[in-house]
Protein backbone atom coordinates (compact mmCIF):
# COMPACT_ATOMS: atom_id res chain seq x y z
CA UNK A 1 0.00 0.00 0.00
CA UNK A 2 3.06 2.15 1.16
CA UNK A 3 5.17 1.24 -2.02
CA UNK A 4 6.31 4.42 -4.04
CA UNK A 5 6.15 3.95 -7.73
CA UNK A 6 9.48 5.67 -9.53
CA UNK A 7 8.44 8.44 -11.67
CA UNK A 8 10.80 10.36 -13.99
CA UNK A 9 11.83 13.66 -12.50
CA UNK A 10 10.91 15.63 -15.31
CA UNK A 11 7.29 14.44 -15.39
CA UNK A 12 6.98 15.27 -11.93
CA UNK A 13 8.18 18.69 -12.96
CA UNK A 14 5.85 19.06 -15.66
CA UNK A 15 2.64 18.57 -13.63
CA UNK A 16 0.06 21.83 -14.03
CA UNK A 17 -0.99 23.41 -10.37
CA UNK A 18 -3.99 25.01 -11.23
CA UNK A 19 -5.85 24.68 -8.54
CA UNK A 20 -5.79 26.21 -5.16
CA UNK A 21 -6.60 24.31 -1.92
CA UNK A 22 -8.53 25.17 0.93
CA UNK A 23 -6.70 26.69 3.91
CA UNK A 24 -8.22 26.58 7.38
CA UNK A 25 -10.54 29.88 7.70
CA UNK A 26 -10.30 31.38 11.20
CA UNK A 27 -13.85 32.08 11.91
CA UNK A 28 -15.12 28.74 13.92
CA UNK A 29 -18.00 28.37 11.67
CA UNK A 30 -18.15 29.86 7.96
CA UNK A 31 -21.39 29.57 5.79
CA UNK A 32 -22.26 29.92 2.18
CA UNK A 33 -25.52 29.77 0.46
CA UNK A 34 -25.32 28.88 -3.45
CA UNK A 35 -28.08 29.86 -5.46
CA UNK A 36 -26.55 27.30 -8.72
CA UNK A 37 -25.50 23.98 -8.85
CA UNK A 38 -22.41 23.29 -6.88
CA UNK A 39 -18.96 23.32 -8.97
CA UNK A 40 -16.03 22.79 -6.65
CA UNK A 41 -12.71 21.23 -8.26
CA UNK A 42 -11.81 17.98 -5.99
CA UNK A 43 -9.80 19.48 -3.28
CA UNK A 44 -9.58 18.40 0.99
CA UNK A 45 -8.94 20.56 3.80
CA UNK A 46 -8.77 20.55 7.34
CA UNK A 47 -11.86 21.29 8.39
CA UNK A 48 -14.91 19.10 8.83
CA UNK A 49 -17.98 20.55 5.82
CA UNK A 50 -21.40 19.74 6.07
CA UNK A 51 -23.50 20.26 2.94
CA UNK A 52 -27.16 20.35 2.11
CA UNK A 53 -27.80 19.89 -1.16
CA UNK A 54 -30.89 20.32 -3.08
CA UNK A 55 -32.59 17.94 -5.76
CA UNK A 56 -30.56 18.69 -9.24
CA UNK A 57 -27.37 20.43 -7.51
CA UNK A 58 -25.24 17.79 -9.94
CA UNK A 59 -22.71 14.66 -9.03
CA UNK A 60 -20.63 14.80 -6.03
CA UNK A 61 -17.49 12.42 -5.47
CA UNK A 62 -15.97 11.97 -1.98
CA UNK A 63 -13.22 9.62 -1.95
CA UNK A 64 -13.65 6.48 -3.74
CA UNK A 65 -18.06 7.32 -3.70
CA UNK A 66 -19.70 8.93 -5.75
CA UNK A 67 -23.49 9.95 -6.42
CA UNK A 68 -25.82 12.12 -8.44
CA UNK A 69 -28.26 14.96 -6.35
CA UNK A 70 -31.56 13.35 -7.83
CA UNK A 71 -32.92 13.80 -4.47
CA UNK A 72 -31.50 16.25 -1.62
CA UNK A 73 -28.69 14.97 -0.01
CA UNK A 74 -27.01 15.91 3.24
CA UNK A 75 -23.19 15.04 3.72
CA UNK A 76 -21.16 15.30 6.12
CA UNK A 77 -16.89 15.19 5.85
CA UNK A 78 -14.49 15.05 8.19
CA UNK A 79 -10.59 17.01 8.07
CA UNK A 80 -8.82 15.94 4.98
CA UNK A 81 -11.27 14.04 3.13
CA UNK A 82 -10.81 14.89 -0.46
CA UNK A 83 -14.68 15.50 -2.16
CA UNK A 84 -15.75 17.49 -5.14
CA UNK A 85 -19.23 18.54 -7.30
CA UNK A 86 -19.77 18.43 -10.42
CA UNK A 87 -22.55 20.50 -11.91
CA UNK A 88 -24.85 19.01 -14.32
CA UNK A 89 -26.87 20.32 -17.05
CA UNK A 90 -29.21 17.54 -17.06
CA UNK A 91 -30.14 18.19 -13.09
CA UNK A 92 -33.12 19.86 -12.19
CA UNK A 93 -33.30 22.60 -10.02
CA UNK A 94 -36.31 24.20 -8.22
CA UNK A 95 -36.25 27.16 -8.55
CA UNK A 96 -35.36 29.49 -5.64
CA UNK A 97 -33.48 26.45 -3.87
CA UNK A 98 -29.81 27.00 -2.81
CA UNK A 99 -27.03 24.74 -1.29
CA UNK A 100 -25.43 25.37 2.11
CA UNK A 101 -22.37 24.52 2.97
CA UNK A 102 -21.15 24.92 6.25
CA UNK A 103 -17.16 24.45 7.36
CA UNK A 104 -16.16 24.27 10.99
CA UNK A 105 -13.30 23.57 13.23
CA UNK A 106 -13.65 20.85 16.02
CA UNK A 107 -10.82 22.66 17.65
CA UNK A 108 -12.90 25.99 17.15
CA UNK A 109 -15.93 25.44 18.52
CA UNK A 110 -14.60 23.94 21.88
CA UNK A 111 -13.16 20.97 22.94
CA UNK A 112 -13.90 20.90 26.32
CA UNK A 113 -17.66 21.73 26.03
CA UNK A 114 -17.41 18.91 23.11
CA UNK A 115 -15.66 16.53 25.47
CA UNK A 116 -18.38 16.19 27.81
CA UNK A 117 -20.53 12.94 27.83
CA UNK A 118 -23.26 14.88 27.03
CA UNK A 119 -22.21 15.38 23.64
CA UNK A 120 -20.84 11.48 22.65
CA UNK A 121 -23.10 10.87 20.29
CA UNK A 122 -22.35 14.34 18.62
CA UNK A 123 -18.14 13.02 19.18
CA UNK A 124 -19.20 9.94 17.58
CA UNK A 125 -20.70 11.40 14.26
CA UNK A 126 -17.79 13.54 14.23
CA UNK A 127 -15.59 10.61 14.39
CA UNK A 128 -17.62 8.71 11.54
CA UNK A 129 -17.15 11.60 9.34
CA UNK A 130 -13.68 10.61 8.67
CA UNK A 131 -14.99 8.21 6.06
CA UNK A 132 -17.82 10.87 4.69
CA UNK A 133 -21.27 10.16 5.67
CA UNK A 134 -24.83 10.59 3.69
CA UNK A 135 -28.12 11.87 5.25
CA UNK A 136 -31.66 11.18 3.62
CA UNK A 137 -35.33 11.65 4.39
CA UNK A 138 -36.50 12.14 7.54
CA UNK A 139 -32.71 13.71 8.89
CA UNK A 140 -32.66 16.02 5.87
CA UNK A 141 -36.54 17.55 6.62
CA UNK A 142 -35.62 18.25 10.10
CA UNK A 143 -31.78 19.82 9.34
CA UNK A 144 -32.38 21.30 6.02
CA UNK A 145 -34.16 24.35 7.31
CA UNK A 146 -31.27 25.12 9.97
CA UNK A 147 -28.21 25.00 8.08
CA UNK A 148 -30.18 27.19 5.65
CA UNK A 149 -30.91 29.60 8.60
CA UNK A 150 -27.67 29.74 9.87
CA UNK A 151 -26.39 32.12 7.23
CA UNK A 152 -28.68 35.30 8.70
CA UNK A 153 -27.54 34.42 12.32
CA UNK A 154 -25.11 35.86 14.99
CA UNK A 155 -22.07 33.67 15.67
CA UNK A 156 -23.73 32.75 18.83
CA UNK A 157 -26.54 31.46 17.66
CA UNK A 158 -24.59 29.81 14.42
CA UNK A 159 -23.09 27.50 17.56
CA UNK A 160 -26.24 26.93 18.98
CA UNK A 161 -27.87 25.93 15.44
CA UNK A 162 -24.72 23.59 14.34
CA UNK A 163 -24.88 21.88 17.76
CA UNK A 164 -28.55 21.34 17.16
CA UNK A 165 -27.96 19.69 13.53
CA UNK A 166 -25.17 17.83 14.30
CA UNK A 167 -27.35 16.33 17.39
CA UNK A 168 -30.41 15.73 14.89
CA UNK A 169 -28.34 13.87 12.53
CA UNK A 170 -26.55 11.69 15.48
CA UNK A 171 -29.76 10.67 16.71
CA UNK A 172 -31.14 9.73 13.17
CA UNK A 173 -28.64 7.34 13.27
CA UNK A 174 -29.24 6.71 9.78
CA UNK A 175 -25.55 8.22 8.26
CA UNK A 176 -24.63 6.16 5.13
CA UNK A 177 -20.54 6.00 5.08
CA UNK A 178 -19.42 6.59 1.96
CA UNK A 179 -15.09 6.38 1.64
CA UNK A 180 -14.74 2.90 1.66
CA UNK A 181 -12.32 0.86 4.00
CA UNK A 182 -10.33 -0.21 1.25
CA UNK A 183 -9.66 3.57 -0.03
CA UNK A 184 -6.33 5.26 0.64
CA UNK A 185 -6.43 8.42 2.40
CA UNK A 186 -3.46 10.40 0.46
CA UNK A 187 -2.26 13.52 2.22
CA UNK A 188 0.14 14.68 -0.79
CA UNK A 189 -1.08 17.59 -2.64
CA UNK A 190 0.54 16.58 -5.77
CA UNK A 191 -1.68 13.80 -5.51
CA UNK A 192 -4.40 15.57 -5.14
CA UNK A 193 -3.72 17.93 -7.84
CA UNK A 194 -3.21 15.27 -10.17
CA UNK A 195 -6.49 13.42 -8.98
CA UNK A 196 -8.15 16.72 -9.94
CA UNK A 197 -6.80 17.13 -13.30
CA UNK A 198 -8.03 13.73 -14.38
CA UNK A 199 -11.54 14.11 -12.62
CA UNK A 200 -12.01 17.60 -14.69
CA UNK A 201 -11.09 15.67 -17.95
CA UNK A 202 -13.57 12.83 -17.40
CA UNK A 203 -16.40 15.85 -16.80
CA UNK A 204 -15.69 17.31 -19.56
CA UNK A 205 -14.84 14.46 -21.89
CA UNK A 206 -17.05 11.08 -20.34
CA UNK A 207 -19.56 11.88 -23.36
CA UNK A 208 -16.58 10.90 -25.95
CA UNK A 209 -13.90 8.17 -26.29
CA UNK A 210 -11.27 8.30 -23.76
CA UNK A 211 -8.18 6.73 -24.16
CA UNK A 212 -6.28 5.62 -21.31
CA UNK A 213 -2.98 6.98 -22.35
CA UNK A 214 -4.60 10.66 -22.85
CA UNK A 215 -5.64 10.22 -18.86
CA UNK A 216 -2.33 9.18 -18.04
CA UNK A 217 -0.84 12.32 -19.89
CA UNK A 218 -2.98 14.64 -18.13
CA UNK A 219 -1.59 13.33 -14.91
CA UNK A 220 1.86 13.99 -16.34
CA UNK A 221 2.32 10.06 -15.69
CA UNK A 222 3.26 6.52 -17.67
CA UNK A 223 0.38 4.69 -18.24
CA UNK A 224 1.10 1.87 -15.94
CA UNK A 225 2.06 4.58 -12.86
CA UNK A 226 -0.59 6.22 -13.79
CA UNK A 227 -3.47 3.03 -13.61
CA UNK A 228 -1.47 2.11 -9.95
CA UNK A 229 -2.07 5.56 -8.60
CA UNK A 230 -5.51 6.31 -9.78
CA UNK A 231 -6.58 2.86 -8.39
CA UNK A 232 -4.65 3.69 -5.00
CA UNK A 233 -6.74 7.36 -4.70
CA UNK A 234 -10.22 6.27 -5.78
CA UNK A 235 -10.05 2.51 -5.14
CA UNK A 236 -11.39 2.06 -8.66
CA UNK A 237 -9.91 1.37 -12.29
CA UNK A 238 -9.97 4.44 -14.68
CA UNK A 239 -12.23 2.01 -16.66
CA UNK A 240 -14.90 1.24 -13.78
CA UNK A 241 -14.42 5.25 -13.20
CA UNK A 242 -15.45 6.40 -16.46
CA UNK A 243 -18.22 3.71 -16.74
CA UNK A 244 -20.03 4.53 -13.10
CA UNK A 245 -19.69 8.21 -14.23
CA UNK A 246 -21.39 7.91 -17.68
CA UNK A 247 -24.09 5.66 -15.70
CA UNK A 248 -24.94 8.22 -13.30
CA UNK A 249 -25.27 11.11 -16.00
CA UNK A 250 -27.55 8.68 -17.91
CA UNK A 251 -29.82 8.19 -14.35
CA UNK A 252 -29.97 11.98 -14.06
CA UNK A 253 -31.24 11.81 -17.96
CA UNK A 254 -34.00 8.83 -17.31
CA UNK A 255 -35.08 10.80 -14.41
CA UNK A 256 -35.27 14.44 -16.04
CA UNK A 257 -35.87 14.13 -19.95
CA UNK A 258 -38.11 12.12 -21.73
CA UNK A 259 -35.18 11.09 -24.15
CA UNK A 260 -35.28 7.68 -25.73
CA UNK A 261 -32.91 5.05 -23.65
CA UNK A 262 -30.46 4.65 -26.67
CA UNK A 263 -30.36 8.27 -27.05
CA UNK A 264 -29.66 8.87 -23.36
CA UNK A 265 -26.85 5.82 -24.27
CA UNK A 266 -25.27 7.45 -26.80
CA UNK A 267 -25.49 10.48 -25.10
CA UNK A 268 -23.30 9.16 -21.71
CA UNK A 269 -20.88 7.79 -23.71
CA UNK A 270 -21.95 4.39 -24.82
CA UNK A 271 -21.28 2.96 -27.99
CA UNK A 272 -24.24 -0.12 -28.12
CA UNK A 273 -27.12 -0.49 -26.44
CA UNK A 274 -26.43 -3.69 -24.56
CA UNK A 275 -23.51 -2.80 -23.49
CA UNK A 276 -25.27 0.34 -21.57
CA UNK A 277 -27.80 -1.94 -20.61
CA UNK A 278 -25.31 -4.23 -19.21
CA UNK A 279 -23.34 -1.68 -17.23
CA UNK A 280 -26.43 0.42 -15.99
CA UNK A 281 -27.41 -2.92 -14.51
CA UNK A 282 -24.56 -4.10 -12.71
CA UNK A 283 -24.21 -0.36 -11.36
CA UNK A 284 -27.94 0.09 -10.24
CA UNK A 285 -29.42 -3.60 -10.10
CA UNK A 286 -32.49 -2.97 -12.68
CA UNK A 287 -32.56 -1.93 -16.06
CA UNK A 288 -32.74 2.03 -17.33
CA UNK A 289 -36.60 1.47 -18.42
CA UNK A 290 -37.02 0.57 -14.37
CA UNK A 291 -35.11 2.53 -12.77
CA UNK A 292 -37.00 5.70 -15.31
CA UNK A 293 -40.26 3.79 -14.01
CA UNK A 294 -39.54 3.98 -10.32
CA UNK A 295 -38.27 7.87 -10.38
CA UNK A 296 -41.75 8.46 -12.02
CA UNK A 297 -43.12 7.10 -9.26
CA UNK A 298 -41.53 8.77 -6.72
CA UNK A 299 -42.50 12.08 -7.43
């Protein structure tokens, strides 16, 4: 797991650094409201984020897991747990609904009130976090309208109101983790960085052919270094990568146009028919004609 993989020094020179990562923010809790679908390059930092996102706010990828917004979603991530969102155009949106995203500091907000058996379960989520955790339903009626509050508040009561989600969504006790055991925790920006690069690419590109060596070269890496690393971050093949993300895009089209299946096929990427058919199965466990016919139902 540990093993470094020899890498030419002038490919390691020739990496691109355009993106910035997140340094800790003083203030103990900072908020943002965003009116548009999320769009945030994959990056970590050492805070712990908590993010309510509505129904169409586009793909999000924490670790090794990924998922589409067809429904809204409530995740919470601990310090250094890489994540990103993707907007997507196929996403609906109702209109007037924003994301939240609130960042705090464990540290920050107060150890020794935090330390107190009277907040375990609240140490306990925290300590979950650390492997990403998903909110649905019930958890996301009851917190949804407080993080969204928070943004109008005083610090004070911003304390008062985090404490009271965090407690709601202990309680639930119905956190899905999503980083999976298996998935390596990298705390190398370059890494990072590179991870980035390639995740851009595949957002931008998943629709067309994409060749395995161009990946590699946009990670400034051999092919073979470059299929070892990207299996070590996401704890997936670049393959099973590209595949789950032209699946999801196709889910968000079954569930938001009325689009013809081998349209919505072609569309994601997909050559053949069956071969869609194949993958969307082994990704969702039905076929795109059911899983259309159970978001129909749903709303």
């Amino acid at each position: 797991m540990n093993k470094k993989s020899k890498r030419s020094p002038d490919k390691e020179k020739s990496i691109p650094v355009p993106y910035a990562f997140a340094k800790p923010d003083k203030a103990a809790i900072r908020v943002q409201r965003i009116a548009h679908r999320l769009r945030v390059h994959y990056h970590y930092h050492p805070d712990y984020e908590l993010v309510y996102a509505p129904a169409g706010a586009g793909r999000w990828q924490v670790g090794d897991a990924s998922g589409i917004c067809d429904r809204p979603r409530v995740l919470l991530l601990g310090p250094q747990v890489a994540h990103a969102w993707f907007s997507e155009q196929a996403g609906r949106q109702s209109p007037g609904s924003e994301a939240t995203v609130i960042t705090f500091s464990k540290e920050r907000l107060g150890l020794e009130l935090l330390g107190r058996p009277l907040f375990a379960p609240v140490n306990a989520l925290l300590r979950s976090a650390e492997r990403g955790l998903l909110f649905e339903g019930r958890a996301i009626q009851q917190t949804a309208p407080l993080m969204h509050a928070l943004h109008d508040e005083s610090a004070l009561r911003q304390y008062v109101i985090l404490l009271d989600v965090l407690s709601i969504l202990a309680e639930s006790g119905r956190g899905y983790a999503l980083v999976s055991d298996d998935y390596s925790i990298s705390e190398r920006e370059r890494d990072h960085r590179r991870l980035a690069i390639v995740m851009d690419y595949v957002s931008l590109h998943y629709s067309e052919s994409i060749e395995l060596a161009a990946a590699a070269r946009q990670a400034g890496m051999s092919v073979s270094h470059f299929c070892a690393f990207f299996k070590r971050m996401t704890g997936l093949t670049f393959v099973q990568y590209v595949n789950r993300w032209r699946i999801e895009h196709a889910c968000l089209l079954l569930r938001n146009t009325h689009d013809k299946i081998l349209t919505i096929a072609l569309n994601a990427g997909f050559n053949n028919l069956s071969n869609f058919n194949r993958r969307f199965v082994e990704q969702q466990g039905m076929s795109p004609r059911e899983y259309r016919a159970a978001g129909q139902a749903t709303v």
